[in-house]
Protein backbone atom coordinates (compact mmCIF):
# COMPACT_ATOMS: atom_id res chain seq x y z
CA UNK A 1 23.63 23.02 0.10
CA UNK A 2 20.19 23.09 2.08
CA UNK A 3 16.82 23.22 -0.22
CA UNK A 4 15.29 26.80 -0.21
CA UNK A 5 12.76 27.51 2.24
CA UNK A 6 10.50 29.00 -0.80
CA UNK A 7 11.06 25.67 -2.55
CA UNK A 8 9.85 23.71 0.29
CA UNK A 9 7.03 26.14 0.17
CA UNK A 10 6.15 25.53 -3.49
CA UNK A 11 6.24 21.69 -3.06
CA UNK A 12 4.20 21.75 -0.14
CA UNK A 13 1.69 24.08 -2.05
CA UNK A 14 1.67 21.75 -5.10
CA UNK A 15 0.47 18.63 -2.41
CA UNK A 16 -2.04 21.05 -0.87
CA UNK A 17 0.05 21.05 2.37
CA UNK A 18 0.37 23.73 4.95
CA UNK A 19 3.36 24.29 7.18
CA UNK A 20 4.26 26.56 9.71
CA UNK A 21 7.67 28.92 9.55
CA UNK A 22 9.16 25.85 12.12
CA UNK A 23 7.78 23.22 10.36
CA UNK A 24 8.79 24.42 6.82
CA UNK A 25 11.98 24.39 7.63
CA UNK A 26 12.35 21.24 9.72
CA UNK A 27 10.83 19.87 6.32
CA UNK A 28 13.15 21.40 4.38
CA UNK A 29 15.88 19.49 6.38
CA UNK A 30 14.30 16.19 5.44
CA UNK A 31 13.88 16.84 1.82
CA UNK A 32 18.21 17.72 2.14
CA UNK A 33 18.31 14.26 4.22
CA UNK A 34 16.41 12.35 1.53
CA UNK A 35 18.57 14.08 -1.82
CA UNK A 36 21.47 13.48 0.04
CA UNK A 37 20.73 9.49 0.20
CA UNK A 38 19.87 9.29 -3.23
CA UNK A 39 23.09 10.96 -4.12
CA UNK A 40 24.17 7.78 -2.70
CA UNK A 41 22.32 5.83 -4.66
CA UNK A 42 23.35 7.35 -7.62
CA UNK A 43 26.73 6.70 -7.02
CA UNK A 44 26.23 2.98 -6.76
CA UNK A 45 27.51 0.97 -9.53
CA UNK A 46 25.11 -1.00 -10.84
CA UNK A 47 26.23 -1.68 -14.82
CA UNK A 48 26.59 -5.32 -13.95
CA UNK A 49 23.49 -6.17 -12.27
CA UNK A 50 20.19 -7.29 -14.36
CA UNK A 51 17.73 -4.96 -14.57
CA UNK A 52 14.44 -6.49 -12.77
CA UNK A 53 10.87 -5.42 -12.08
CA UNK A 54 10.28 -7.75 -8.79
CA UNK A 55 13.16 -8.37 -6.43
CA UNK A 56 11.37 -11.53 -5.62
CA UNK A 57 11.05 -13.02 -9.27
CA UNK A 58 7.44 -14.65 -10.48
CA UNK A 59 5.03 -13.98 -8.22
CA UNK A 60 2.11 -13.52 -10.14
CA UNK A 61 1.90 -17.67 -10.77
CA UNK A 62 -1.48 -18.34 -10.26
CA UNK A 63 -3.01 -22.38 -9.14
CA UNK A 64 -4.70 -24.62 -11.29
CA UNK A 65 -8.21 -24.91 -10.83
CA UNK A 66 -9.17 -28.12 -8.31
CA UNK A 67 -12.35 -29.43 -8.71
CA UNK A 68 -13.03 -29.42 -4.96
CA UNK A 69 -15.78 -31.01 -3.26
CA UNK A 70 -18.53 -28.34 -1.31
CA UNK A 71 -21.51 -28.51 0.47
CA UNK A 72 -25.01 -27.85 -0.96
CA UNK A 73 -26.65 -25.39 0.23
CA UNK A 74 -29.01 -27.70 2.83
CA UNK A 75 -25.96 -29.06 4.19
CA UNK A 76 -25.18 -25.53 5.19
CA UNK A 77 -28.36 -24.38 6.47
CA UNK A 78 -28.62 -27.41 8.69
CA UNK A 79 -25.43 -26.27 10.60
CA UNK A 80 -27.04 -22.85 11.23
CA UNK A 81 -28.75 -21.61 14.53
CA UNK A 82 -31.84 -19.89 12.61
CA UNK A 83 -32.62 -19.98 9.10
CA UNK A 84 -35.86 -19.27 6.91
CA UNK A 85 -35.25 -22.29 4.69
CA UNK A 86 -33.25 -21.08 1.73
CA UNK A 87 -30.98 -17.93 3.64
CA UNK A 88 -28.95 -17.85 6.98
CA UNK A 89 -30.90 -15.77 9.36
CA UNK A 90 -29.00 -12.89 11.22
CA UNK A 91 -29.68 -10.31 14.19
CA UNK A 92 -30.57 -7.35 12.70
CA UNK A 93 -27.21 -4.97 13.23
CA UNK A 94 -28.09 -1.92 11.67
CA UNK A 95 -31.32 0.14 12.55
């Protein structure tokens, strides 16, 4: 039960994709592979397992804000090779 060859050619127009004769139908062998897996799937029983949107549960948690200590911005500049006074001087790196 292999796809069509002028199926293969319809999807591959649809994703603005262009195949040669060999290529069209090594594709269309792929697409078979693929529907033939999620046959598979299909065929898996799966009436007693909850239905989920993450495999991995909560992950979208996020910290608590820590009021953390940081440096001002003269105790940065005074760890810097070149600066003007108020900015971090760079070599120019685009001309």
């Amino acid at each position: 039960m292999g796809i069509p060859l002028e199926e293969v050619k319809r999807v591959a127009e649809l994703a603005r994709l262009r195949f040669t004769d060999e290529e069209l139908i090594r594709m269309a062998g792929e697409l078979e592979k693929i529907l033939t897996y999620v046959r598979k799937l299909e065929e898996v029983d799966t009436s007693n397992v909850e239905p989920m949107s993450r495999v991995h549960g909560d992950t979208g948690r996020l910290r608590e804000d820590d009021n953390v200590q940081r440096i001002n911005r003269d105790e940065a500049l005074s760890n810097a090779p070149d600066t003007d006074g108020k900015f971090f001087r760079v070599p120019k790196v685009i001309e």
